[in-house]
N, C-alpha and C. Protein backbone atom coordinates (compact mmCIF):
# COMPACT_ATOMS: atom_id res chain seq x y z
N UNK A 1 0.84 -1.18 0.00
CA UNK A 1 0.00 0.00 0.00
C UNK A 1 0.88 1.25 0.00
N UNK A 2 0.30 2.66 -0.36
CA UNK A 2 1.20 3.55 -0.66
C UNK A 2 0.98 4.27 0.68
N UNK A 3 2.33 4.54 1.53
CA UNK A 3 2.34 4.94 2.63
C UNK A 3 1.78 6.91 2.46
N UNK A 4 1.37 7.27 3.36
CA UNK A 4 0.90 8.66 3.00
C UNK A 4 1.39 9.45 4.32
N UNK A 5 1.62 10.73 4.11
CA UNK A 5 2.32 11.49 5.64
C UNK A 5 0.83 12.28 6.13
N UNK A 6 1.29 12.51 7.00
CA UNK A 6 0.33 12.91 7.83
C UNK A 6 -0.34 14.55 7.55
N UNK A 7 -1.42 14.78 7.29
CA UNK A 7 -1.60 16.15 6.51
C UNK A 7 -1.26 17.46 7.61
N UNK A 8 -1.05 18.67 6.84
CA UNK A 8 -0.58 19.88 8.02
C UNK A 8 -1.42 20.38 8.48
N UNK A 9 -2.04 20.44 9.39
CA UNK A 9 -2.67 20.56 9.76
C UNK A 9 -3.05 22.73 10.59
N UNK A 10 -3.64 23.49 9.55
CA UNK A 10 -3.86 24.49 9.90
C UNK A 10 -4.63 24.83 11.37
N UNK A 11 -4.60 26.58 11.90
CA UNK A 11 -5.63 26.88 12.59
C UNK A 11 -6.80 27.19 12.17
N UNK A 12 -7.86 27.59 12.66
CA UNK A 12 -9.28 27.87 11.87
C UNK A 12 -9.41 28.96 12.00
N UNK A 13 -8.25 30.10 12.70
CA UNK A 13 -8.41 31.57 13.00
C UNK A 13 -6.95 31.52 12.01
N UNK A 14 -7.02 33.01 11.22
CA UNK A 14 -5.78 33.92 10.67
C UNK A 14 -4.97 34.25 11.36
N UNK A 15 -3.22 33.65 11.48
CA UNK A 15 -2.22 34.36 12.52
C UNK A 15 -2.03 35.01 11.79
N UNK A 16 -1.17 36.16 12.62
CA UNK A 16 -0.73 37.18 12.34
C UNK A 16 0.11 37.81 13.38
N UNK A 17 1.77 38.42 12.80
CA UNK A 17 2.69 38.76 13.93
C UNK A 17 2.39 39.77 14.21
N UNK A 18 2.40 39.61 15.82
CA UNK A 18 1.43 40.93 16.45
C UNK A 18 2.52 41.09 17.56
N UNK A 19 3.55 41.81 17.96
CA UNK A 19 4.86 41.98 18.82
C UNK A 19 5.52 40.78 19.24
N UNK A 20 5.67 40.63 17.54
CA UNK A 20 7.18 39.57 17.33
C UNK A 20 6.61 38.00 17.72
N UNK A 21 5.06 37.85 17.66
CA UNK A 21 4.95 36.57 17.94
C UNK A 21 3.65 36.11 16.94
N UNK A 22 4.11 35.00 16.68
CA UNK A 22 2.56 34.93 15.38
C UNK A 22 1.48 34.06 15.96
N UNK A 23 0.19 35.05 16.45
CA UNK A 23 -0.32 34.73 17.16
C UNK A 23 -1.86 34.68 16.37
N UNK A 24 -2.57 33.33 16.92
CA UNK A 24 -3.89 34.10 16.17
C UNK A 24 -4.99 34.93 16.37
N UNK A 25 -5.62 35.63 15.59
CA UNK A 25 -6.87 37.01 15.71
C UNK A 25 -8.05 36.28 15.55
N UNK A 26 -9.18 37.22 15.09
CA UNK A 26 -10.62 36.57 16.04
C UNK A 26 -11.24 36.24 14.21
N UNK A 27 -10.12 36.45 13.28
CA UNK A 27 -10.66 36.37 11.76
C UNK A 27 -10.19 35.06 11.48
N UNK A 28 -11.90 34.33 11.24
CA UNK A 28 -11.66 32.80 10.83
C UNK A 28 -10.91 32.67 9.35
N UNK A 29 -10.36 32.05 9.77
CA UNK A 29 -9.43 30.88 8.59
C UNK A 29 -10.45 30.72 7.41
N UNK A 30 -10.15 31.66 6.01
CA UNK A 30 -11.36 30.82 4.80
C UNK A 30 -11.45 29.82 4.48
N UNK A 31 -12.47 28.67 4.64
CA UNK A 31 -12.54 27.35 4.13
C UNK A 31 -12.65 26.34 6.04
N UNK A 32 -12.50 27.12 6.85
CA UNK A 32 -12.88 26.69 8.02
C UNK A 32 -13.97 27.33 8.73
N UNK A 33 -15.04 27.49 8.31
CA UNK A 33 -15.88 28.24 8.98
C UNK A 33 -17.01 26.56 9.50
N UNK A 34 -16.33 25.54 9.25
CA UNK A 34 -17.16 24.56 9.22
C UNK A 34 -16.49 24.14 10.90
N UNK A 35 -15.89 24.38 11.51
CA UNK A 35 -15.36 24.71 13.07
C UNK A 35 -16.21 25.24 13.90
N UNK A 36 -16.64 26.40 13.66
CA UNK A 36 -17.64 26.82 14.64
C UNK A 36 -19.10 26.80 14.13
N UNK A 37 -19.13 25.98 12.84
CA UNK A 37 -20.84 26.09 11.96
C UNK A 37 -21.11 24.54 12.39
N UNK A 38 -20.42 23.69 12.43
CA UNK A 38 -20.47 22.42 12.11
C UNK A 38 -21.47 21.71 13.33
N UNK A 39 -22.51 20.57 12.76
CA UNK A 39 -23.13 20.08 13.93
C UNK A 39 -22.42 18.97 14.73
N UNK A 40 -23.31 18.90 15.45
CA UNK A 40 -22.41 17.60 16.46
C UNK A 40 -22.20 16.26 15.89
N UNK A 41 -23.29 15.89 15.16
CA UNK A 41 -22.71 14.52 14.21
C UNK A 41 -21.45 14.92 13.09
N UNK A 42 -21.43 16.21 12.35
CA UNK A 42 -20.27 16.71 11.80
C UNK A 42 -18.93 17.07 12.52
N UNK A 43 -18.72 17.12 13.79
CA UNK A 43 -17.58 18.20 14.07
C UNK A 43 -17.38 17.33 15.38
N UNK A 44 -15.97 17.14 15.72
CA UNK A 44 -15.74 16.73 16.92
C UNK A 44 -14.12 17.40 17.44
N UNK A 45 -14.60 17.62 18.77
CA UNK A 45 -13.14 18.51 18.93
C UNK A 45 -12.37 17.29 20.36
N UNK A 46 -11.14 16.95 19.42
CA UNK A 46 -9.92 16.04 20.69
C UNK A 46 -8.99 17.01 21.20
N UNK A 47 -8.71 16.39 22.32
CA UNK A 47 -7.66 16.90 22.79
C UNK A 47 -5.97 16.68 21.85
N UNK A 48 -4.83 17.42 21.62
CA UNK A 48 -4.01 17.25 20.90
C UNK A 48 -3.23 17.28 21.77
N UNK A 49 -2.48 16.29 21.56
CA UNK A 49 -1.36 15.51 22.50
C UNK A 49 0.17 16.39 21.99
N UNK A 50 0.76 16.45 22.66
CA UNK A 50 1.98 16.89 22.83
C UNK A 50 2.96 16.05 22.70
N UNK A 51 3.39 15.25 21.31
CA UNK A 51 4.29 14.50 21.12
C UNK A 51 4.73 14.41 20.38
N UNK A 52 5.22 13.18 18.96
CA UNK A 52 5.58 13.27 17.92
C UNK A 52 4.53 12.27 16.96
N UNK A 53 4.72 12.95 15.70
CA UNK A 53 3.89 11.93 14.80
C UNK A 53 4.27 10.83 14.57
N UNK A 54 3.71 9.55 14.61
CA UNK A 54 4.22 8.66 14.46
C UNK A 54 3.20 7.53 13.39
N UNK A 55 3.14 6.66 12.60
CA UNK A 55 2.33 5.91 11.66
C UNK A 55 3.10 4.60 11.66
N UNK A 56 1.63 3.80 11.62
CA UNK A 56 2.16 2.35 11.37
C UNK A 56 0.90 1.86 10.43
N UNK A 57 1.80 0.72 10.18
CA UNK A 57 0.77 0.27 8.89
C UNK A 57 0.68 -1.44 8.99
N UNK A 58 -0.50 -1.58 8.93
CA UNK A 58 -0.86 -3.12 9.64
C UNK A 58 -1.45 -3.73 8.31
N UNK A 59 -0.88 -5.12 8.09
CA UNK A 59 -0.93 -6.21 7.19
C UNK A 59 -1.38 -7.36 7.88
N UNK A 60 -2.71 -8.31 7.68
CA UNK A 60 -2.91 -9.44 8.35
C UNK A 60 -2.60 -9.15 9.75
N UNK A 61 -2.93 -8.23 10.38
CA UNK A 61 -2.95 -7.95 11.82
C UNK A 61 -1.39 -7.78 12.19
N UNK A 62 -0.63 -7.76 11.64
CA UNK A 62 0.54 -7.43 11.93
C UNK A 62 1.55 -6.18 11.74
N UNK A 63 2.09 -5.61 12.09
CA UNK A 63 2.48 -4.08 12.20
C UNK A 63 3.98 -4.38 11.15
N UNK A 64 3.57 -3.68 9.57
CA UNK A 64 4.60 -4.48 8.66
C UNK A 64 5.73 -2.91 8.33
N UNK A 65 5.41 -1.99 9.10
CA UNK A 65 5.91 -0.22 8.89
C UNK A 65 5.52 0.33 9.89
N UNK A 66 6.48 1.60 10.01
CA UNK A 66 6.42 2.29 11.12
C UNK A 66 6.97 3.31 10.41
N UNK A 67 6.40 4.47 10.83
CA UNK A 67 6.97 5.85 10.12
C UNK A 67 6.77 6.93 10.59
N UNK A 68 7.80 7.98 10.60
CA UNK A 68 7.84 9.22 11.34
C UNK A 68 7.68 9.82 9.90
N UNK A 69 6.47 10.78 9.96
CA UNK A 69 6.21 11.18 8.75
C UNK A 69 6.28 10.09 7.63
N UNK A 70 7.01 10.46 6.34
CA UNK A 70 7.34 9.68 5.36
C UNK A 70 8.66 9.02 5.50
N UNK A 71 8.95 9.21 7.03
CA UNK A 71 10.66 8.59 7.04
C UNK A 71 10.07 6.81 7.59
N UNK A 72 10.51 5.63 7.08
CA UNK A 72 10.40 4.93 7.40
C UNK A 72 11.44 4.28 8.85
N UNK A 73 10.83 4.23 9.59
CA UNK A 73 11.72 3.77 11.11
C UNK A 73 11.80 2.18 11.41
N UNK A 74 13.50 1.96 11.24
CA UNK A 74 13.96 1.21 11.17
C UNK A 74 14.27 0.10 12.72
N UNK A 75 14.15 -1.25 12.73
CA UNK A 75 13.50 -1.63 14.25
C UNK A 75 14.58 -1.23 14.74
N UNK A 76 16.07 -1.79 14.32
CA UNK A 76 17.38 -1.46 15.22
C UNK A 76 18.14 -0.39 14.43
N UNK A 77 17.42 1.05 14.21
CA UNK A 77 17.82 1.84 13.79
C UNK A 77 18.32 2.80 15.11
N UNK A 78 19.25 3.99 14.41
CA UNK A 78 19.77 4.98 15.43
C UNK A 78 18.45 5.53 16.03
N UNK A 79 17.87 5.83 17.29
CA UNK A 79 17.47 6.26 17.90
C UNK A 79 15.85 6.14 17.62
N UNK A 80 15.88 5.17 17.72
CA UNK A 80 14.11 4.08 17.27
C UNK A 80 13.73 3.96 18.70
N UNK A 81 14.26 3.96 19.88
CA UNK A 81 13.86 3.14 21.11
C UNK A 81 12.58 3.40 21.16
N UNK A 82 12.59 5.13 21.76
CA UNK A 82 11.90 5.38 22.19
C UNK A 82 10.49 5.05 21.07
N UNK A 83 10.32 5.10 20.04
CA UNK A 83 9.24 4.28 19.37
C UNK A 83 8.59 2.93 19.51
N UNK A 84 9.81 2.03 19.84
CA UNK A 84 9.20 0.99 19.97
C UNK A 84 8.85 0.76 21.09
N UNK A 85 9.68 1.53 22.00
CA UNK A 85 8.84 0.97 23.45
C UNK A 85 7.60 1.23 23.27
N UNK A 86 7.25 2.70 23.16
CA UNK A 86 5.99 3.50 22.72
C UNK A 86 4.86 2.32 22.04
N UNK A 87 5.48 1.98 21.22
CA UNK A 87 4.27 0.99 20.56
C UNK A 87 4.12 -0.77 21.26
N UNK A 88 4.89 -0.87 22.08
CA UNK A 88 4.93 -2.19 22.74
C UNK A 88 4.29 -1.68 24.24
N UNK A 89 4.57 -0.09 24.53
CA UNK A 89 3.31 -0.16 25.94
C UNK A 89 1.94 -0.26 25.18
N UNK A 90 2.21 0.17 24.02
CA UNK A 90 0.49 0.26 23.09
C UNK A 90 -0.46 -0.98 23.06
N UNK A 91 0.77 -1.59 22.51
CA UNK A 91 0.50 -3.28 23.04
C UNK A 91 -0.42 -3.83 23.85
N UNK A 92 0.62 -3.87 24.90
CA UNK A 92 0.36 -3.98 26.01
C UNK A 92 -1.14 -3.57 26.73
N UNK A 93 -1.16 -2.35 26.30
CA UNK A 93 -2.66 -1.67 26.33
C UNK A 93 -4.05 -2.12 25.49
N UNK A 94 -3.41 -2.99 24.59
CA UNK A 94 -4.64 -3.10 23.68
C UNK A 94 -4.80 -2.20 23.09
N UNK A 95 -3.96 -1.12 22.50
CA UNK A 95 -4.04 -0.33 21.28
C UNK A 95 -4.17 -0.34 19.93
N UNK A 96 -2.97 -1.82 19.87
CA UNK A 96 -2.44 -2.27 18.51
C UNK A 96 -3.88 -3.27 18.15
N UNK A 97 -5.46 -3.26 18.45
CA UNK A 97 -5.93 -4.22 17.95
C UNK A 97 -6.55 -3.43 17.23
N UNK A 98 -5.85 -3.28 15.74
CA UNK A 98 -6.73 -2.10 14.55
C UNK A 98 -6.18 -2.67 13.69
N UNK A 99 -7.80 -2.57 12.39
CA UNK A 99 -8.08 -3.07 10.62
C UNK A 99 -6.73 -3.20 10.24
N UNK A 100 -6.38 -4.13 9.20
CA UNK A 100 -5.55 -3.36 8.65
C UNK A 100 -5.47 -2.01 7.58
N UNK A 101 -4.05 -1.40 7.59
CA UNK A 101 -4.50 -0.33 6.96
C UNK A 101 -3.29 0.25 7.71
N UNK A 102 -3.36 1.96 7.07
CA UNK A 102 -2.06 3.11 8.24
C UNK A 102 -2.63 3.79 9.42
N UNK A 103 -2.21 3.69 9.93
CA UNK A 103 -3.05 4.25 11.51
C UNK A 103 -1.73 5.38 11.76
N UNK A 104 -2.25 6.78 11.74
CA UNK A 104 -2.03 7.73 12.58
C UNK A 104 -1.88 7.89 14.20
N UNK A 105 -0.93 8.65 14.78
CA UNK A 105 -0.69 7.96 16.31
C UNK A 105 0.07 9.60 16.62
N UNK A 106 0.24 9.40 18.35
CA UNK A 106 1.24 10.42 18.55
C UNK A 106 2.04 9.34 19.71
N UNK A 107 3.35 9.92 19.75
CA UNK A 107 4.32 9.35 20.29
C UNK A 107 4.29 9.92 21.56
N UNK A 108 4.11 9.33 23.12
CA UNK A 108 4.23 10.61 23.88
C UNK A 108 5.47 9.71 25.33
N UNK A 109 5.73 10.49 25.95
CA UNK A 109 6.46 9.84 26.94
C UNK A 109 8.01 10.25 27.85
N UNK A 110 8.48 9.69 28.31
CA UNK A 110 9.58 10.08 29.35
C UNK A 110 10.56 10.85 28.93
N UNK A 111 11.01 10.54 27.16
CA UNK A 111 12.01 10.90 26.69
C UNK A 111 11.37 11.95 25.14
N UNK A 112 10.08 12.61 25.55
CA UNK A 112 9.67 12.97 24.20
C UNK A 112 9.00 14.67 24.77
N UNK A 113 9.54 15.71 24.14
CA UNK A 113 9.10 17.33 24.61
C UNK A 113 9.42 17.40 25.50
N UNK A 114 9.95 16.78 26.55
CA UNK A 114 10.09 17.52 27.98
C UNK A 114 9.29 16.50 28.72
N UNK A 115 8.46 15.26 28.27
CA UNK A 115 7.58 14.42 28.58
C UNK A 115 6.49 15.63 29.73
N UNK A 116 5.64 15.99 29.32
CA UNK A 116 4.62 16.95 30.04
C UNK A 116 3.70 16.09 30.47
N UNK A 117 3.18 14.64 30.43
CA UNK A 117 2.70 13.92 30.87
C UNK A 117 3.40 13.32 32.25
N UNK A 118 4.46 13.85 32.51
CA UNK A 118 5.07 13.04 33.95
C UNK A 118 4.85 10.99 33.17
N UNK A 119 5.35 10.91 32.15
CA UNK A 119 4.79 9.36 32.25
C UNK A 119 6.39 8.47 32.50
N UNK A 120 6.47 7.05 33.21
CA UNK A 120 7.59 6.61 33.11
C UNK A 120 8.23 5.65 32.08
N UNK A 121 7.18 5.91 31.16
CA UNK A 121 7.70 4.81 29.90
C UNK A 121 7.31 5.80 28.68
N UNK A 122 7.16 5.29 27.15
CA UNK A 122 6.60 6.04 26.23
C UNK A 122 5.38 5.12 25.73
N UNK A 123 4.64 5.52 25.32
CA UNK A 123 3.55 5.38 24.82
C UNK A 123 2.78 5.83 23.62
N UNK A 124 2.15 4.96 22.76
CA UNK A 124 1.71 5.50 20.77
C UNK A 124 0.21 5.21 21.27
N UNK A 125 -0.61 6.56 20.94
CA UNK A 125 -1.84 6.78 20.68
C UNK A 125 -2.17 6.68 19.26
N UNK A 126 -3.06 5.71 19.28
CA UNK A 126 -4.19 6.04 18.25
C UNK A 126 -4.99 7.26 17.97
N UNK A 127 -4.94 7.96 16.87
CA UNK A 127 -5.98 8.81 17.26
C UNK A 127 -7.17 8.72 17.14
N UNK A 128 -8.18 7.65 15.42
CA UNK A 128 -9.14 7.50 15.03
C UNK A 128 -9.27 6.50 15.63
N UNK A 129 -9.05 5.56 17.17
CA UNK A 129 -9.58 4.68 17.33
C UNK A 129 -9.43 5.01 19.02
N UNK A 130 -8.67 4.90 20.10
CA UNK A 130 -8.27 5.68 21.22
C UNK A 130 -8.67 7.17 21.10
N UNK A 131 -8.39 8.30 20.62
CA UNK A 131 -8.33 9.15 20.64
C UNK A 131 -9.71 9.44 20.03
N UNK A 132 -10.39 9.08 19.86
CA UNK A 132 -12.05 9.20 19.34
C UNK A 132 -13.03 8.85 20.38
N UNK A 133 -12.42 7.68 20.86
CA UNK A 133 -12.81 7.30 21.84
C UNK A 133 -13.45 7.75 23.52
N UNK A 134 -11.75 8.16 23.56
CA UNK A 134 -11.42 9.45 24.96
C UNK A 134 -11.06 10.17 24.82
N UNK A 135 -10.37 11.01 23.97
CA UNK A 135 -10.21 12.32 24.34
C UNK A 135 -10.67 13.22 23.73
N UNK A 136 -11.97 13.01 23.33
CA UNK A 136 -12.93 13.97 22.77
C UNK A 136 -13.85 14.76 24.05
N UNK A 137 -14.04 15.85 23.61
CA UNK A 137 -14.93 16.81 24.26
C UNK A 137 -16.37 16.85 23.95
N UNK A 138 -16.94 16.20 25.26
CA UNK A 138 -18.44 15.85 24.74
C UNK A 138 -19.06 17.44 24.93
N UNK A 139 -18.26 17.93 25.70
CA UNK A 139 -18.99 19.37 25.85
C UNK A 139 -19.25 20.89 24.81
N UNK A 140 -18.29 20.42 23.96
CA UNK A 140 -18.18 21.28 22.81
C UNK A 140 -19.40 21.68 21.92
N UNK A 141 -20.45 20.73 21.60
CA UNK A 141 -21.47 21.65 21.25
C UNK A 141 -22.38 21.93 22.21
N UNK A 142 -22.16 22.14 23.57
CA UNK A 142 -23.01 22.30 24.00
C UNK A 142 -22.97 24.23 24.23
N UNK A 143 -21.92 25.18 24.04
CA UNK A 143 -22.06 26.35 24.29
C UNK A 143 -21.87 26.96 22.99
N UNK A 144 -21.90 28.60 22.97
CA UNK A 144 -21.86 29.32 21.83
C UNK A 144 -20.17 28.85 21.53
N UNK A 145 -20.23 29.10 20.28
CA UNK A 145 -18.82 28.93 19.51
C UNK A 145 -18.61 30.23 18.60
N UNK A 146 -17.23 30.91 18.98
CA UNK A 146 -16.35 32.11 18.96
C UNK A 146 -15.41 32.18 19.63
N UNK A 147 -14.92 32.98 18.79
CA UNK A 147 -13.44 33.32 19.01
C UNK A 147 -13.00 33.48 20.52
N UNK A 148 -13.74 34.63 20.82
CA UNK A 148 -14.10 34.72 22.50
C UNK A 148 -14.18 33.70 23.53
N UNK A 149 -15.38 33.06 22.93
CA UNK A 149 -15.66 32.09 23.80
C UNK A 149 -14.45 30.98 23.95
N UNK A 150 -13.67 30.74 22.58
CA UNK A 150 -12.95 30.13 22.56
C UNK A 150 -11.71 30.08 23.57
N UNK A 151 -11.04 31.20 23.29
CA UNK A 151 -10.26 31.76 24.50
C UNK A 151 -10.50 32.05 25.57
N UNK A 152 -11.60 32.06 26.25
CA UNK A 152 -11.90 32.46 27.42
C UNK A 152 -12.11 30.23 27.97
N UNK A 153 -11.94 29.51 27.21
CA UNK A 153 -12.40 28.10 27.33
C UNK A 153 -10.77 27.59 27.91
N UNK A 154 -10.22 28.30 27.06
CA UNK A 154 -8.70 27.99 26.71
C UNK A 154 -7.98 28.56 28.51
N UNK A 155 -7.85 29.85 28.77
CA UNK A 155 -7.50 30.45 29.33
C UNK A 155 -7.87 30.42 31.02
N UNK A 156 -9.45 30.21 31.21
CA UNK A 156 -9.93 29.92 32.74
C UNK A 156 -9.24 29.16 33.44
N UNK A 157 -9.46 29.38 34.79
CA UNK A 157 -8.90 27.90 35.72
C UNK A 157 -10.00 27.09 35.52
N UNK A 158 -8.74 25.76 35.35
CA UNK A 158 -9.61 24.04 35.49
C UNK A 158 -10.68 24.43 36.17
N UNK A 159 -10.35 25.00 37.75
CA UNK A 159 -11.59 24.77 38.76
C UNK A 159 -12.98 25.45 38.17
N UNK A 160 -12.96 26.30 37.27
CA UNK A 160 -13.90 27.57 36.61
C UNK A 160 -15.00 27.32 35.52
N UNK A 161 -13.91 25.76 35.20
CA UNK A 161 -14.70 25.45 33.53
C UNK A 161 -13.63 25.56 32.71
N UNK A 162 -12.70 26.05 32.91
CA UNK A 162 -11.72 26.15 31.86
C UNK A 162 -11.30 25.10 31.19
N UNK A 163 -10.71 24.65 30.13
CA UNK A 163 -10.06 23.40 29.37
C UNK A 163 -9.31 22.46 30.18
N UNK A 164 -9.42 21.33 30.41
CA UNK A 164 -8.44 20.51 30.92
C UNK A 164 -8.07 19.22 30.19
N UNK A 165 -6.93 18.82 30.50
CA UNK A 165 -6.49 17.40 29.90
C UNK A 165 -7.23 16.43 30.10
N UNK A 166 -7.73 15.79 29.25
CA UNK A 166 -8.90 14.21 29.26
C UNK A 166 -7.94 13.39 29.43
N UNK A 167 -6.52 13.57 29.14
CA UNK A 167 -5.78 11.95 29.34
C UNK A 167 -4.63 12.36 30.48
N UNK A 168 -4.70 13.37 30.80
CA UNK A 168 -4.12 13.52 32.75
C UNK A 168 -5.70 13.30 33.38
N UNK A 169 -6.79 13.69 33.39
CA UNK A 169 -8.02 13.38 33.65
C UNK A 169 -8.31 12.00 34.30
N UNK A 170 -7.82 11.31 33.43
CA UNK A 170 -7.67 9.90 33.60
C UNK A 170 -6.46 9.35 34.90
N UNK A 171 -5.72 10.14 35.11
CA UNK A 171 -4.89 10.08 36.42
C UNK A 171 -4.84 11.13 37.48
N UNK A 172 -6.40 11.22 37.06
CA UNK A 172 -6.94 12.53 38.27
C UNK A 172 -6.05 13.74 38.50
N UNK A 173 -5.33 13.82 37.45
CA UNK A 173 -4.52 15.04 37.58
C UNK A 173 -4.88 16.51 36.75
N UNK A 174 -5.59 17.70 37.03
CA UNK A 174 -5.79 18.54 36.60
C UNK A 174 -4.66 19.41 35.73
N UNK A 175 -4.97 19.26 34.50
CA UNK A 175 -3.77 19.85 33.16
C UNK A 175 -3.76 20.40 32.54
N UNK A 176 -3.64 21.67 31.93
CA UNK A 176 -4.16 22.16 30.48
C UNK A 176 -3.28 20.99 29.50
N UNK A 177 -4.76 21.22 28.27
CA UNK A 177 -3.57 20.32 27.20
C UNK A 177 -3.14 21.16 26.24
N UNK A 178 -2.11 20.63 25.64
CA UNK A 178 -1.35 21.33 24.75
C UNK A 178 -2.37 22.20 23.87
N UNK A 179 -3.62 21.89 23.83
CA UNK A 179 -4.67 22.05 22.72
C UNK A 179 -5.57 21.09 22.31
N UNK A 180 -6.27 22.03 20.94
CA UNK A 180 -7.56 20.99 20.06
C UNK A 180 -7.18 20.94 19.15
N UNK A 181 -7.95 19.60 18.38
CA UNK A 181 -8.04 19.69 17.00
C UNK A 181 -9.45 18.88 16.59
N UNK A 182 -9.54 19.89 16.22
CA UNK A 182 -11.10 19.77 15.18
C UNK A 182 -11.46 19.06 14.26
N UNK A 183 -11.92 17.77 13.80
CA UNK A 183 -12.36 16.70 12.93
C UNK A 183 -13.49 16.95 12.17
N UNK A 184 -13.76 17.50 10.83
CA UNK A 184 -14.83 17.00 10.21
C UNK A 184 -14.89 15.75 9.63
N UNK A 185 -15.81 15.31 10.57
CA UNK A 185 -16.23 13.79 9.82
C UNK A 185 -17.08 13.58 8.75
N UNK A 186 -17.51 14.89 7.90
CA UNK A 186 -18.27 14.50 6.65
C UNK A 186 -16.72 14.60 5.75
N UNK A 187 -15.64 15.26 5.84
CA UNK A 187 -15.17 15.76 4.80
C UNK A 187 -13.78 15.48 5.06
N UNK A 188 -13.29 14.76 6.50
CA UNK A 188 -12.02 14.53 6.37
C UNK A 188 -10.95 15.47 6.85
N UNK A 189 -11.85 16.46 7.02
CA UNK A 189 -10.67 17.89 6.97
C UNK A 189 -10.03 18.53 8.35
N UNK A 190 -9.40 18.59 8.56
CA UNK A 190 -8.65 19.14 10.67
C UNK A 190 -8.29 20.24 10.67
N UNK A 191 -8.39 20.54 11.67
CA UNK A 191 -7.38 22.26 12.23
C UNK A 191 -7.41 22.24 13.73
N UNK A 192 -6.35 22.68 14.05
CA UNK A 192 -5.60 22.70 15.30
C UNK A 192 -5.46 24.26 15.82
N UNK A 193 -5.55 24.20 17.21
CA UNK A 193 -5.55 25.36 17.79
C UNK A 193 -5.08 25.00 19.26
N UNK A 194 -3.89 25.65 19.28
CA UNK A 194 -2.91 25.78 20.64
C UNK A 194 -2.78 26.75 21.34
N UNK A 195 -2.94 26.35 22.36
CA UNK A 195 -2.85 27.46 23.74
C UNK A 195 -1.74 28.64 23.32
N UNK A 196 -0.62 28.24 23.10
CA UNK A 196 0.43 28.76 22.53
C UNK A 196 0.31 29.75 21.30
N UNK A 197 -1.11 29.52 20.87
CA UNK A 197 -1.45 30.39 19.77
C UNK A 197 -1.72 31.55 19.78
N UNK A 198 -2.41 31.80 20.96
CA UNK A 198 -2.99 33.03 21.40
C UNK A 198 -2.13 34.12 22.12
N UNK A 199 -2.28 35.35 21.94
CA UNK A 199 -1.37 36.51 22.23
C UNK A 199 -1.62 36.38 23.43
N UNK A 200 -2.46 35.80 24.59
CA UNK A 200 -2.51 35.92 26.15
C UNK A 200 -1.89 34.90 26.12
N UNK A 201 -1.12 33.51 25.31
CA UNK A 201 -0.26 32.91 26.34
C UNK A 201 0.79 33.16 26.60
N UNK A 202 1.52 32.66 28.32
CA UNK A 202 2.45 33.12 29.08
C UNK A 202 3.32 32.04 29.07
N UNK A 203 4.23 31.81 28.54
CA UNK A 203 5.16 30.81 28.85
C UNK A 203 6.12 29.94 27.38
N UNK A 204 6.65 29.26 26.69
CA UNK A 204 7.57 29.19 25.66
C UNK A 204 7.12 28.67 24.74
N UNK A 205 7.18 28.99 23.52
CA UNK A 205 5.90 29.13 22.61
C UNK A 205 6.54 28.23 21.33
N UNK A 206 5.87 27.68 20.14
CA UNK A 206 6.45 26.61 19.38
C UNK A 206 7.42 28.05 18.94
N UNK A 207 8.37 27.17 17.97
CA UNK A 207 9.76 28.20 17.91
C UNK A 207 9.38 28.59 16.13
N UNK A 208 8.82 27.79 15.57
CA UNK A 208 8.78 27.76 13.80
C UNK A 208 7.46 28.25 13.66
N UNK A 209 7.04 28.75 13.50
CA UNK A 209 5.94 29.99 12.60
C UNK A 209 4.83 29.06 11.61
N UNK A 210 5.78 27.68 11.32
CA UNK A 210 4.61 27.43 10.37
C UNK A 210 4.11 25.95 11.37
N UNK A 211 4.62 25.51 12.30
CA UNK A 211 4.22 24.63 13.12
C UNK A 211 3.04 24.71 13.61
């Protein structure tokens, strides 16, 4: 099968460098207005994990590729570990029981960003099968959707209503997550929006402009 990379995934608001930081404004993204229009059987918003991309591709139930982007990752290649452990706690978890086909994943764990999960091993999420699962926000259509509202979702304390991590959630630990990303399920199409995006966040921000 022809391996495919993982698409880039835009915001649904216009950045723009606003004192030296490219941050985004309250002017939706053209061709995403289906973000804050979209119904609840159309639109689902996950939590976006803080790790690396990672893809595998399953033959007769067996995991026959592994790929960072379009780079194919080699089992006893230079600096694979942390992948495979990642996909053998997956294992372990009952992650790896998916169609065959390429499955999209994020890499997260001890030795990956700074590991912001506190976790002591690494670990590969699913996203269309785990990550559909749990770390979706059942609460998302339930209030107005804007820009405003958006950031003010983003920004509150946990204790307030504000955004929190669904998969620290799960270890009763109160977190902001790195962010969302937005799924249309009629059309296939994503956009991502990070805390880090917004001109009120306080603290070290992605370093590349088009990330």
């Amino acid at each position: 099968m022809q391996v495919k990379d993982f698409p880039k995934i835009e915001s649904p608001f216009v950045r723009k460098e606003i004192n030296n930081e490219y941050v985004v404004t309250s002017e939706i993204n053209p061709g995403y207005e289906w973000v804050l229009e979209g119904k609840e059987d159309e639109v689902v918003c996950m939590e976006k994990l803080d790790g690396t991309d990672v893809s595998i591709v399953i033959e007769n139930k067996k995991i026959v590729g592994i790929y960072n982007r379009l780079n194919k990752i080699e089992l006893f290649g230079k600096g694979t570990r942390n992948i495979i452990e990642g996909l053998l706690e997956s294992k372990d978890r009952g992650f790896l029981d998916l169609q065959d086909g390429q499955h999209f994943g994020e890499l997260i764990g001890e030795k990956i960003n700074g590991n912001p999960y506190n976790l002591q091993s690494n670990l590969w999420i699913p996203f269309m099968t785990y990550g559909m699962n749990s770390l979706v926000y059942k609460s998302w259509h339930k209030y107005s959707k804007s820009f405003e509202n958006l950031k003010d979702w983003f920004f509150k304390p946990i204790d307030e209503g504000g955004i929190f991590s669904l998969l620290m959630r799960k270890r009763d630990i109160k977190q902001k997550p790195e962010g969302i990303v937005f799924h249309n399920l009629k059309t296939g199409q994503m956009s991502k929006l990070r805390l880090d995006m917004f001109q009120e966040f306080q603290g070290k921000r992605h370093k590349d402009f088009n990330i």
